[in-house]
Protein backbone atom coordinates (compact mmCIF):
# COMPACT_ATOMS: atom_id res chain seq x y z
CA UNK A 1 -54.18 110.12 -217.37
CA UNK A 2 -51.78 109.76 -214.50
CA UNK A 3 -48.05 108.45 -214.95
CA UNK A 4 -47.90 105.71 -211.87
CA UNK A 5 -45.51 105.94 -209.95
CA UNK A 6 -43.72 103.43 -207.86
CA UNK A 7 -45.51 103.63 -204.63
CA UNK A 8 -49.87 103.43 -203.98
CA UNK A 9 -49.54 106.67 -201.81
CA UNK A 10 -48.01 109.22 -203.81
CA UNK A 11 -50.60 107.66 -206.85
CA UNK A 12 -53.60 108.08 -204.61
CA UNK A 13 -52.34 111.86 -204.63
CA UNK A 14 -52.34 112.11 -208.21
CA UNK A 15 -55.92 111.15 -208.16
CA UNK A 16 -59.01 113.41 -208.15
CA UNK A 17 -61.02 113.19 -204.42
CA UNK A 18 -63.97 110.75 -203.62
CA UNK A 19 -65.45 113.12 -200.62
CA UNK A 20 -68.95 113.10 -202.84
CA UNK A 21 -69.26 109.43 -203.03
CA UNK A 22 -70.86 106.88 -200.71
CA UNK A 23 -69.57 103.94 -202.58
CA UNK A 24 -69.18 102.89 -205.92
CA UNK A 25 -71.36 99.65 -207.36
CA UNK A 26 -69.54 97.33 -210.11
CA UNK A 27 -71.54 94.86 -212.21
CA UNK A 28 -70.90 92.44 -214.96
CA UNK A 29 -71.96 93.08 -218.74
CA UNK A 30 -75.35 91.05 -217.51
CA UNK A 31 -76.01 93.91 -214.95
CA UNK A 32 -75.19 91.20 -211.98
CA UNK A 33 -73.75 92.93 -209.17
CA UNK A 34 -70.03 91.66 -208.64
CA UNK A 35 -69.10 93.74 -206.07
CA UNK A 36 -69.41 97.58 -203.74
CA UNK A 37 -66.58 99.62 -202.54
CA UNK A 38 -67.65 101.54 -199.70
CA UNK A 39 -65.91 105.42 -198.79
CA UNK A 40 -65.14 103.62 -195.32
CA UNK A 41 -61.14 103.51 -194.11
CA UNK A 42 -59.68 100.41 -195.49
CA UNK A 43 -61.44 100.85 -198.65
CA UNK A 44 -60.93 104.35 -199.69
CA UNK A 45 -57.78 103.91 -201.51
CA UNK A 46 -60.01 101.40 -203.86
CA UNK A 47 -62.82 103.68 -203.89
CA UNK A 48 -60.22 106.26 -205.47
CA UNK A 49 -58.77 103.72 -208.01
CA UNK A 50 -61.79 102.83 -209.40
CA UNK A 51 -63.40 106.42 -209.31
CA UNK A 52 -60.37 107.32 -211.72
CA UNK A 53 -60.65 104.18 -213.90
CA UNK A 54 -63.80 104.82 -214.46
CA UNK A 55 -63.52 108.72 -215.42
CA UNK A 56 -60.08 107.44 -217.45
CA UNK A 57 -62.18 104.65 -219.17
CA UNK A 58 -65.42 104.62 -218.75
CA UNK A 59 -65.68 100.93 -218.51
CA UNK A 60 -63.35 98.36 -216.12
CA UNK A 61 -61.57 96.48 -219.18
CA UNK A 62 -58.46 95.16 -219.52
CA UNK A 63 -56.86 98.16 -220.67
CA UNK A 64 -58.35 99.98 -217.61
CA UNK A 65 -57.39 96.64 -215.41
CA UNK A 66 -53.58 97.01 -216.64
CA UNK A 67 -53.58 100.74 -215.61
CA UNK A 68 -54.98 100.30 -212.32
CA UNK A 69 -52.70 97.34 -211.42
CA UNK A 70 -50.00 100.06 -211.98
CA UNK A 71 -51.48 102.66 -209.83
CA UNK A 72 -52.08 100.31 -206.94
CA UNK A 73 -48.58 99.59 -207.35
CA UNK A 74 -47.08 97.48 -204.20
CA UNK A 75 -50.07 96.21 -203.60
CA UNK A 76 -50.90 94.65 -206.68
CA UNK A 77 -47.91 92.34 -206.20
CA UNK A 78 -48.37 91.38 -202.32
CA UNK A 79 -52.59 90.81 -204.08
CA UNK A 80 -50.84 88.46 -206.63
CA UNK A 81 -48.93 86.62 -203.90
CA UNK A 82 -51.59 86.52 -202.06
CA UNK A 83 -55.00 85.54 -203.59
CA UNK A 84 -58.00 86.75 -201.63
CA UNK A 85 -56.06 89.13 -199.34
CA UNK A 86 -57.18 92.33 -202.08
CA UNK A 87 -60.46 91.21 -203.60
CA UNK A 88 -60.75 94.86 -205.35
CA UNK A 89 -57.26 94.25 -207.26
CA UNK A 90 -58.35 90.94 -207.50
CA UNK A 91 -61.15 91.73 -209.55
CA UNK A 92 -58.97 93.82 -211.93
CA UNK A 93 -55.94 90.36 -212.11
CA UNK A 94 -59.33 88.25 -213.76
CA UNK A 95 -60.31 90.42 -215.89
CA UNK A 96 -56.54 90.70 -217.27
CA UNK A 97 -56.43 86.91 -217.31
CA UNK A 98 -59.74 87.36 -219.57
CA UNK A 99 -62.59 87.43 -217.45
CA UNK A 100 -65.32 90.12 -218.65
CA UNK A 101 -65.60 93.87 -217.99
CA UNK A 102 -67.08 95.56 -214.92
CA UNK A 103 -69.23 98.26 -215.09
CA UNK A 104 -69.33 100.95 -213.04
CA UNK A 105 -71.92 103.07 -211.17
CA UNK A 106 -71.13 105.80 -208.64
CA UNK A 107 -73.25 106.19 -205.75
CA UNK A 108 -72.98 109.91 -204.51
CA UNK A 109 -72.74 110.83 -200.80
């Protein structure tokens, strides 16, 4: 497991590489869909996270949600000051606040 740094860059280069995924599929304990990160720019960096929280953890829990609030570092606060603007950080602040685990399923490329 990674030591986060300060900064979302140099922790995205700590992180193993997503060039065999198309997208990544999380789902509530039900099996609902919740939500799909795509390997498209503007959601790589997410796609990257998640791949790694979900190697780290197996499951998105809080434990998991803590340590990827860390990684995405400067982000997570400008998502906490700003509700909506970073749904995929979002996703990891309710689950801290107690909302259930996401499950994760990667889709390869």
């Amino acid at each position: 497991m990674i030591q986060p740094t300060e900064t979302f860059k140099d922790n995205l280069s700590l992180l193993p590489s997503i060039e065999t995924l198309a997208r990544i599929e999380l789902s509530d304990p039900d099996g609902n869909p919740v939500a799909s990160i795509e390997n498209q720019p503007g959601k790589q960096g997410s796609l990257v996270v998640y791949q790694y929280l979900f190697q780290e953890f197996g499951v998105i829990d809080a434990k998991a949600a803590t340590h990827g609030l860390a990684v995405f570092a400067e982000h997570t606060i400008d998502a906490k000051a700003r509700p909506g603007a970073h749904p995929n950080i979002d996703h990891l602040l309710a689950i801290i606040e107690g909302g259930k685990p996401l499950s994760v399923k990667l889709i390869p490329a």
